[in-house]
Protein backbone atom coordinates (compact mmCIF):
# COMPACT_ATOMS: atom_id res chain seq x y z
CA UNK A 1 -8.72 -4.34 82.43
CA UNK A 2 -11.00 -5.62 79.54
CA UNK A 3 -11.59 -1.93 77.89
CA UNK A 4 -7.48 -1.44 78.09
CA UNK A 5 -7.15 -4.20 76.26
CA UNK A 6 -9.33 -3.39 73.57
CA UNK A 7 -8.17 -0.05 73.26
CA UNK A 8 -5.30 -0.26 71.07
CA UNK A 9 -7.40 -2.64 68.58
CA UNK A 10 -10.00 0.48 68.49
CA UNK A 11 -7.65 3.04 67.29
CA UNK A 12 -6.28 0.93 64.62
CA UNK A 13 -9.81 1.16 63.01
CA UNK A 14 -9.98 4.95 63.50
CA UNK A 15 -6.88 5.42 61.47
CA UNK A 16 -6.52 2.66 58.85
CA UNK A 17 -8.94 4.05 56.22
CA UNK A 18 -6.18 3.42 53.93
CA UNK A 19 -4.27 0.36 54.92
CA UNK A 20 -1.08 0.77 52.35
CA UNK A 21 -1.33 3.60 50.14
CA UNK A 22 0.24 3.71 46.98
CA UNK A 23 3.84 5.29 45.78
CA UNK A 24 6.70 3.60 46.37
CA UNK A 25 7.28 0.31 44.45
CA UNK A 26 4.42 -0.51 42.02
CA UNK A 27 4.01 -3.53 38.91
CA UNK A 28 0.96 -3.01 36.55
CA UNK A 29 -0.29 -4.04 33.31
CA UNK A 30 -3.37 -5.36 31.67
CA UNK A 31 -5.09 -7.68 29.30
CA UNK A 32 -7.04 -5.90 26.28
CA UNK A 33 -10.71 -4.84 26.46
CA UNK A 34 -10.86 -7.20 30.39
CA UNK A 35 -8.83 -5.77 33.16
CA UNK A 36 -6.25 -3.96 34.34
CA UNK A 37 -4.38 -5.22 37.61
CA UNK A 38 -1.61 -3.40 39.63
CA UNK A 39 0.18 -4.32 42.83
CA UNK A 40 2.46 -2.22 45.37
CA UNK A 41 4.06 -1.87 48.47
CA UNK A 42 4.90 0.68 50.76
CA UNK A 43 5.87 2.31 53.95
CA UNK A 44 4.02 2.18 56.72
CA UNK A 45 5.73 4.16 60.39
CA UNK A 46 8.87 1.73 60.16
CA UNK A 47 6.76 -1.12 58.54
CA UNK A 48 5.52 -2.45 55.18
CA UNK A 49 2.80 -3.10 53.34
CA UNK A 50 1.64 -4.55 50.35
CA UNK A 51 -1.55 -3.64 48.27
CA UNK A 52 -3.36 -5.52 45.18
CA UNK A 53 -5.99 -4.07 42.48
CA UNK A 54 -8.08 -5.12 39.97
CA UNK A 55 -10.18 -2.89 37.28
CA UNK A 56 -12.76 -3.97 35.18
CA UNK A 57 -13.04 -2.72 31.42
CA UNK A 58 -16.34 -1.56 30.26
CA UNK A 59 -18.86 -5.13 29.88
CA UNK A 60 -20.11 -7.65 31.72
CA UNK A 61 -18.35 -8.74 35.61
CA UNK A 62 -15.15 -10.39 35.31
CA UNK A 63 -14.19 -13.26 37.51
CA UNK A 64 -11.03 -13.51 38.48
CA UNK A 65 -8.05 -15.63 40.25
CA UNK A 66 -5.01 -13.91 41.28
CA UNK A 67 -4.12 -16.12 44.37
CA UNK A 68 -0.31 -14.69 44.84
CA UNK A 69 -1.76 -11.28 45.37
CA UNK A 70 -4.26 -12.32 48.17
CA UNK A 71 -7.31 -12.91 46.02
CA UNK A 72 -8.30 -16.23 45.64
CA UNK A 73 -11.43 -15.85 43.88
CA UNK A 74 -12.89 -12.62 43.30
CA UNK A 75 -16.40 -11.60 40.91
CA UNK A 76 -14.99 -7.80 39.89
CA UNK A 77 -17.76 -5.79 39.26
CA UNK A 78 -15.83 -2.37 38.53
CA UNK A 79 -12.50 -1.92 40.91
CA UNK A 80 -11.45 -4.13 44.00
CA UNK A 81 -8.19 -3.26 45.99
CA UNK A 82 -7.14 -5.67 48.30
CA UNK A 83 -4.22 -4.50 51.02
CA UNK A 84 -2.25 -5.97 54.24
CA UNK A 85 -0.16 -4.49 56.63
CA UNK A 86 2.26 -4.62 57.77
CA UNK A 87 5.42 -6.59 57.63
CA UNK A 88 9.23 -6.11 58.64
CA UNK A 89 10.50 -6.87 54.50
CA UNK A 90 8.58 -7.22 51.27
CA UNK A 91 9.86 -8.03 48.03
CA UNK A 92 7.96 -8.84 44.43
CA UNK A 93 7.16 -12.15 42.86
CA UNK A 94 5.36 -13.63 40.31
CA UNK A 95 1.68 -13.72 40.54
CA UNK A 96 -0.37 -15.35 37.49
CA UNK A 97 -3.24 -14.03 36.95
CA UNK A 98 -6.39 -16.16 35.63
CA UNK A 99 -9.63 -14.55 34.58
CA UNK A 100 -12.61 -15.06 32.80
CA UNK A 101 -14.77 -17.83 30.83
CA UNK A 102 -13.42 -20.22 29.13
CA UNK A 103 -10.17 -19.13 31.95
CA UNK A 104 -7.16 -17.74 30.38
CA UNK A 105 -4.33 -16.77 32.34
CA UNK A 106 -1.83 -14.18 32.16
CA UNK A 107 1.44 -13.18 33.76
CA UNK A 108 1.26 -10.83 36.01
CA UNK A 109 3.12 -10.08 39.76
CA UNK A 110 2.17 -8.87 42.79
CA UNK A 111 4.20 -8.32 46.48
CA UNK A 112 4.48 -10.52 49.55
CA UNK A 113 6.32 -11.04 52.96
CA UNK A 114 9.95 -12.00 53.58
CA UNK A 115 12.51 -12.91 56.06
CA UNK A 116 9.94 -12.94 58.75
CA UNK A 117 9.88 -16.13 60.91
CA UNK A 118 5.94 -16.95 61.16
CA UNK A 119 6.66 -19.10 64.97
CA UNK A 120 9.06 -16.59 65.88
CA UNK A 121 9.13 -16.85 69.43
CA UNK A 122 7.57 -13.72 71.51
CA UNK A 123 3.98 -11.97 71.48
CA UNK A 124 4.73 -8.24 72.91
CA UNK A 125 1.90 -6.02 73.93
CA UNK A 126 0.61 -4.46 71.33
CA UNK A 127 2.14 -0.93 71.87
CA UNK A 128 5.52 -2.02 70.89
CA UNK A 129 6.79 -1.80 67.73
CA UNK A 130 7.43 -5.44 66.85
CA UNK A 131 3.95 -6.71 68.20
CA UNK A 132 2.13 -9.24 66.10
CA UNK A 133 -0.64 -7.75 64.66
CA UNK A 134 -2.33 -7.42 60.76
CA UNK A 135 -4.87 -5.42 59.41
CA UNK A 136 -6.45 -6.04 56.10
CA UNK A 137 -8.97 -3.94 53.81
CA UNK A 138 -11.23 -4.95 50.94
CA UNK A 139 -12.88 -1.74 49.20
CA UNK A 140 -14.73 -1.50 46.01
CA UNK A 141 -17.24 -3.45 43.93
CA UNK A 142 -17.96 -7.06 43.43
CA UNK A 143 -20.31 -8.63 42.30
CA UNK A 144 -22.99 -10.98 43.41
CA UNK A 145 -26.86 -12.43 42.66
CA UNK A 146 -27.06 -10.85 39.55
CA UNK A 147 -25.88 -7.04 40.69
CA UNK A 148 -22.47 -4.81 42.00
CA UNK A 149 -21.68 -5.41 45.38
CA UNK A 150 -20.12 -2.28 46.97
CA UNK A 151 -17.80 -3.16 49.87
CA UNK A 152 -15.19 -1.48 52.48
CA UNK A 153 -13.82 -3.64 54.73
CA UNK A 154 -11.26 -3.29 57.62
CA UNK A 155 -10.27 -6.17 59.43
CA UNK A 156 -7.97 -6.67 62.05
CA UNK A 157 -6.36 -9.22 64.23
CA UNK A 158 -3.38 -9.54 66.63
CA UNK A 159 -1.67 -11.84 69.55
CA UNK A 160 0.33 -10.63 72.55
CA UNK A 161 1.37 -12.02 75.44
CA UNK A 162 -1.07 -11.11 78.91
CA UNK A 163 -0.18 -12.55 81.94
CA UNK A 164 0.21 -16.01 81.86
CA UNK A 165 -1.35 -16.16 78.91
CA UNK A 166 -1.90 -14.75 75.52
CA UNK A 167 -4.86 -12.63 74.22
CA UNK A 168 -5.90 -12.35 70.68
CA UNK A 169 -8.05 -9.37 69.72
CA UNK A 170 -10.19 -8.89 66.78
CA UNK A 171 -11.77 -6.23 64.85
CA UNK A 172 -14.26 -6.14 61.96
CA UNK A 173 -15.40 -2.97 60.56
CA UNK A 174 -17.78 -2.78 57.68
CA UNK A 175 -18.91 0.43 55.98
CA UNK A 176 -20.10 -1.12 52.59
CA UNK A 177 -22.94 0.53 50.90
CA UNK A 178 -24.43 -2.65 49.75
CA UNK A 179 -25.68 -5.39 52.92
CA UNK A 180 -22.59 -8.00 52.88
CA UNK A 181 -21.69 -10.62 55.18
CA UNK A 182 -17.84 -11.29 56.25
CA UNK A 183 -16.95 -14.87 57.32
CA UNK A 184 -13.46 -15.06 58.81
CA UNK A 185 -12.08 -18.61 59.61
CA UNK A 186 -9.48 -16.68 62.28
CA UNK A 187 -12.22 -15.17 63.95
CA UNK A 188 -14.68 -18.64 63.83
CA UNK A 189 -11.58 -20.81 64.85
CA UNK A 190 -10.95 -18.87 68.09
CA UNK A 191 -14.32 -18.34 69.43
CA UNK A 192 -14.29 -21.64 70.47
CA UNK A 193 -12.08 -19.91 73.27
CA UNK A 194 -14.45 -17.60 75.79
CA UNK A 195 -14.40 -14.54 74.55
CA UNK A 196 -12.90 -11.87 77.56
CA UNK A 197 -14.69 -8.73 75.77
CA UNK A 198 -16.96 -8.02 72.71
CA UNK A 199 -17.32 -4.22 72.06
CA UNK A 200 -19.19 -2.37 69.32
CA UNK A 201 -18.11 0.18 67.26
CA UNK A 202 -19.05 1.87 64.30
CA UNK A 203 -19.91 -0.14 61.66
CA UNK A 204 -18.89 -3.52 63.75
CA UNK A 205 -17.53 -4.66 66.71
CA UNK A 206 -14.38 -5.51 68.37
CA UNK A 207 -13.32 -9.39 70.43
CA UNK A 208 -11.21 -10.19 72.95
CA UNK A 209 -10.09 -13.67 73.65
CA UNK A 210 -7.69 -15.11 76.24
CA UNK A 211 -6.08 -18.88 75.80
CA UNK A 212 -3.49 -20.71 77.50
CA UNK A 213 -2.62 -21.84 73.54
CA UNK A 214 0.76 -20.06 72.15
CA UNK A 215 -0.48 -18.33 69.27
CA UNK A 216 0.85 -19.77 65.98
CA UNK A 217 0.62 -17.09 62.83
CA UNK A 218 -1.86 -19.18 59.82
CA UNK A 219 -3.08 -18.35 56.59
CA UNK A 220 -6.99 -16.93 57.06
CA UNK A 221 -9.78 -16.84 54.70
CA UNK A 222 -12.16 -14.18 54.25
CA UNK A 223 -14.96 -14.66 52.05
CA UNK A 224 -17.56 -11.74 51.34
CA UNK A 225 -20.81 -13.17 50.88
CA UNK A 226 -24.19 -11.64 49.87
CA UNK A 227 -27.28 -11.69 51.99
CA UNK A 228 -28.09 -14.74 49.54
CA UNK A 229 -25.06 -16.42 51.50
CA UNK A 230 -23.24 -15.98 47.65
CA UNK A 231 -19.54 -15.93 47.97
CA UNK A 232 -18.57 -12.43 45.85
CA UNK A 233 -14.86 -12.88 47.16
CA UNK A 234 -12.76 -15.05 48.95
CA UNK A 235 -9.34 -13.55 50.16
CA UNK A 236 -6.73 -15.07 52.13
CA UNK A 237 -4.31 -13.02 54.68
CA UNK A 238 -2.17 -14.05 57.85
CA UNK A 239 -3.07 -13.90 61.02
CA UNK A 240 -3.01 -15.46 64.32
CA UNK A 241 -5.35 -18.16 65.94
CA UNK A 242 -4.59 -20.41 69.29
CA UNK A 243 -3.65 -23.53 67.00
CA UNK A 244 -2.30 -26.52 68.65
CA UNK A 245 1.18 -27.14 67.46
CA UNK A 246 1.44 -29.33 64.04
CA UNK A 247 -2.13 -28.40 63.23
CA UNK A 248 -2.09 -26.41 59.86
């Protein structure tokens, strides 16, 4: 029972090497001898996603705020793409951009989630096409105690219903060339439940958790830290943690 349930989290990290490629619907542009930035979304199956980027111009490491694109603070060392999937609707916004010392900000947009009910009602098993599930990647270089910081990151996380109760599932994969550290306040929050699995895979491992808890879908942070414990970047993404109704 425990490996079936893990199985389906597993092949998600064989095939999302590219979480939302690029193609469809993209905003760019770029502030002189800094950075460029460009955001998209995209098709996924019968899905969407939406993907973020940063690139540095030649000089020193940029640091940068761009918190309506998923990055909430972010040290860019050369390129960093940011991507989520997936979503029923997306549609563009605006997404000021602030960079640099003393900051200056400039406009700039990015894509994001819409019409979606985050307590909609129903957690199907995870091979149906409207389960509840998101899977988020960082890749490229940061920058942190003094040097780049190369990362690729997959993450994933979803909530279905099992039983008579619900099981959340996890999945942290991390092929970075440079040693970097992943804290996920999803992942901390619900291994205060008793974790029904743990399996390792390449490059990470995988959680099970089981709760009587209705999952509730929450805003997670991610912060990529150095083996100094420096933060290089902190992200944010939905996701899905046994939270107690009314507790944010």
């Amino acid at each position: 029972m425990r490996s079936t349930l893990l199985l389906p989290l597993l092949a998600v990290s064989a095939w999302a090497a590219d979480v939302c490629p690029a193609g469809e619907q993209e905003k760019s542009g770029s502030v002189a001898g800094v950075l460029e930035w460009s955001a998209h979304t995209s098709r996924v199956r019968n899905l969407h996603c939406v993907g973020s980027e940063l690139r540095k111009q030649p000089g020193e490491p940029v640091e940068v705020v761009w918190p309506n694109a998923g990055m909430d603070r972010v040290v860019v060392g050369d390129r960093v793409e940011f991507a989520v999937c997936c979503f029923e609707h997306t549609e563009p916004r605006p997404a000021p951009l602030k960079y640099g010392w003393p900051v200056q900000e400039t406009a700039a947009a990015g894509y994001h989630e819409v019409g979606e009910d985050p307590d909609a009602e129903g957690f199907p098993d995870l091979i149906e096409e409207d389960a509840r599930e998101r899977t988020v990647s960082i890749r490229g270089t940061l920058w942190g105690d003094g040097k780049p910081v190369r990362v690729d990151l997959l993450l994933r996380c979803s909530a279905s219903k099992f039983a008579d109760q619900y099981a959340y599932q996890f999945s942290v994969t991390n092929r970075s060339e440079d040693a970097v550290e992943v804290d996920w306040d999803l992942l901390r929050r619900t291994q205060a439940e008793k974790p029904l699995a743990a399996q390792p895979h390449p490059k990470g491992a995988a959680y099970v958790f089981l709760s009587a808890i209705v999952p509730r879908e929450t805003r997670g942070i991610i912060q990529v830290k150095t083996k100094s414990g420096a933060v290089a970047g902190r992200f944010h993404a939905d996701g899905f943690a046994p939270l107690e109704k009314g507790r944010q």
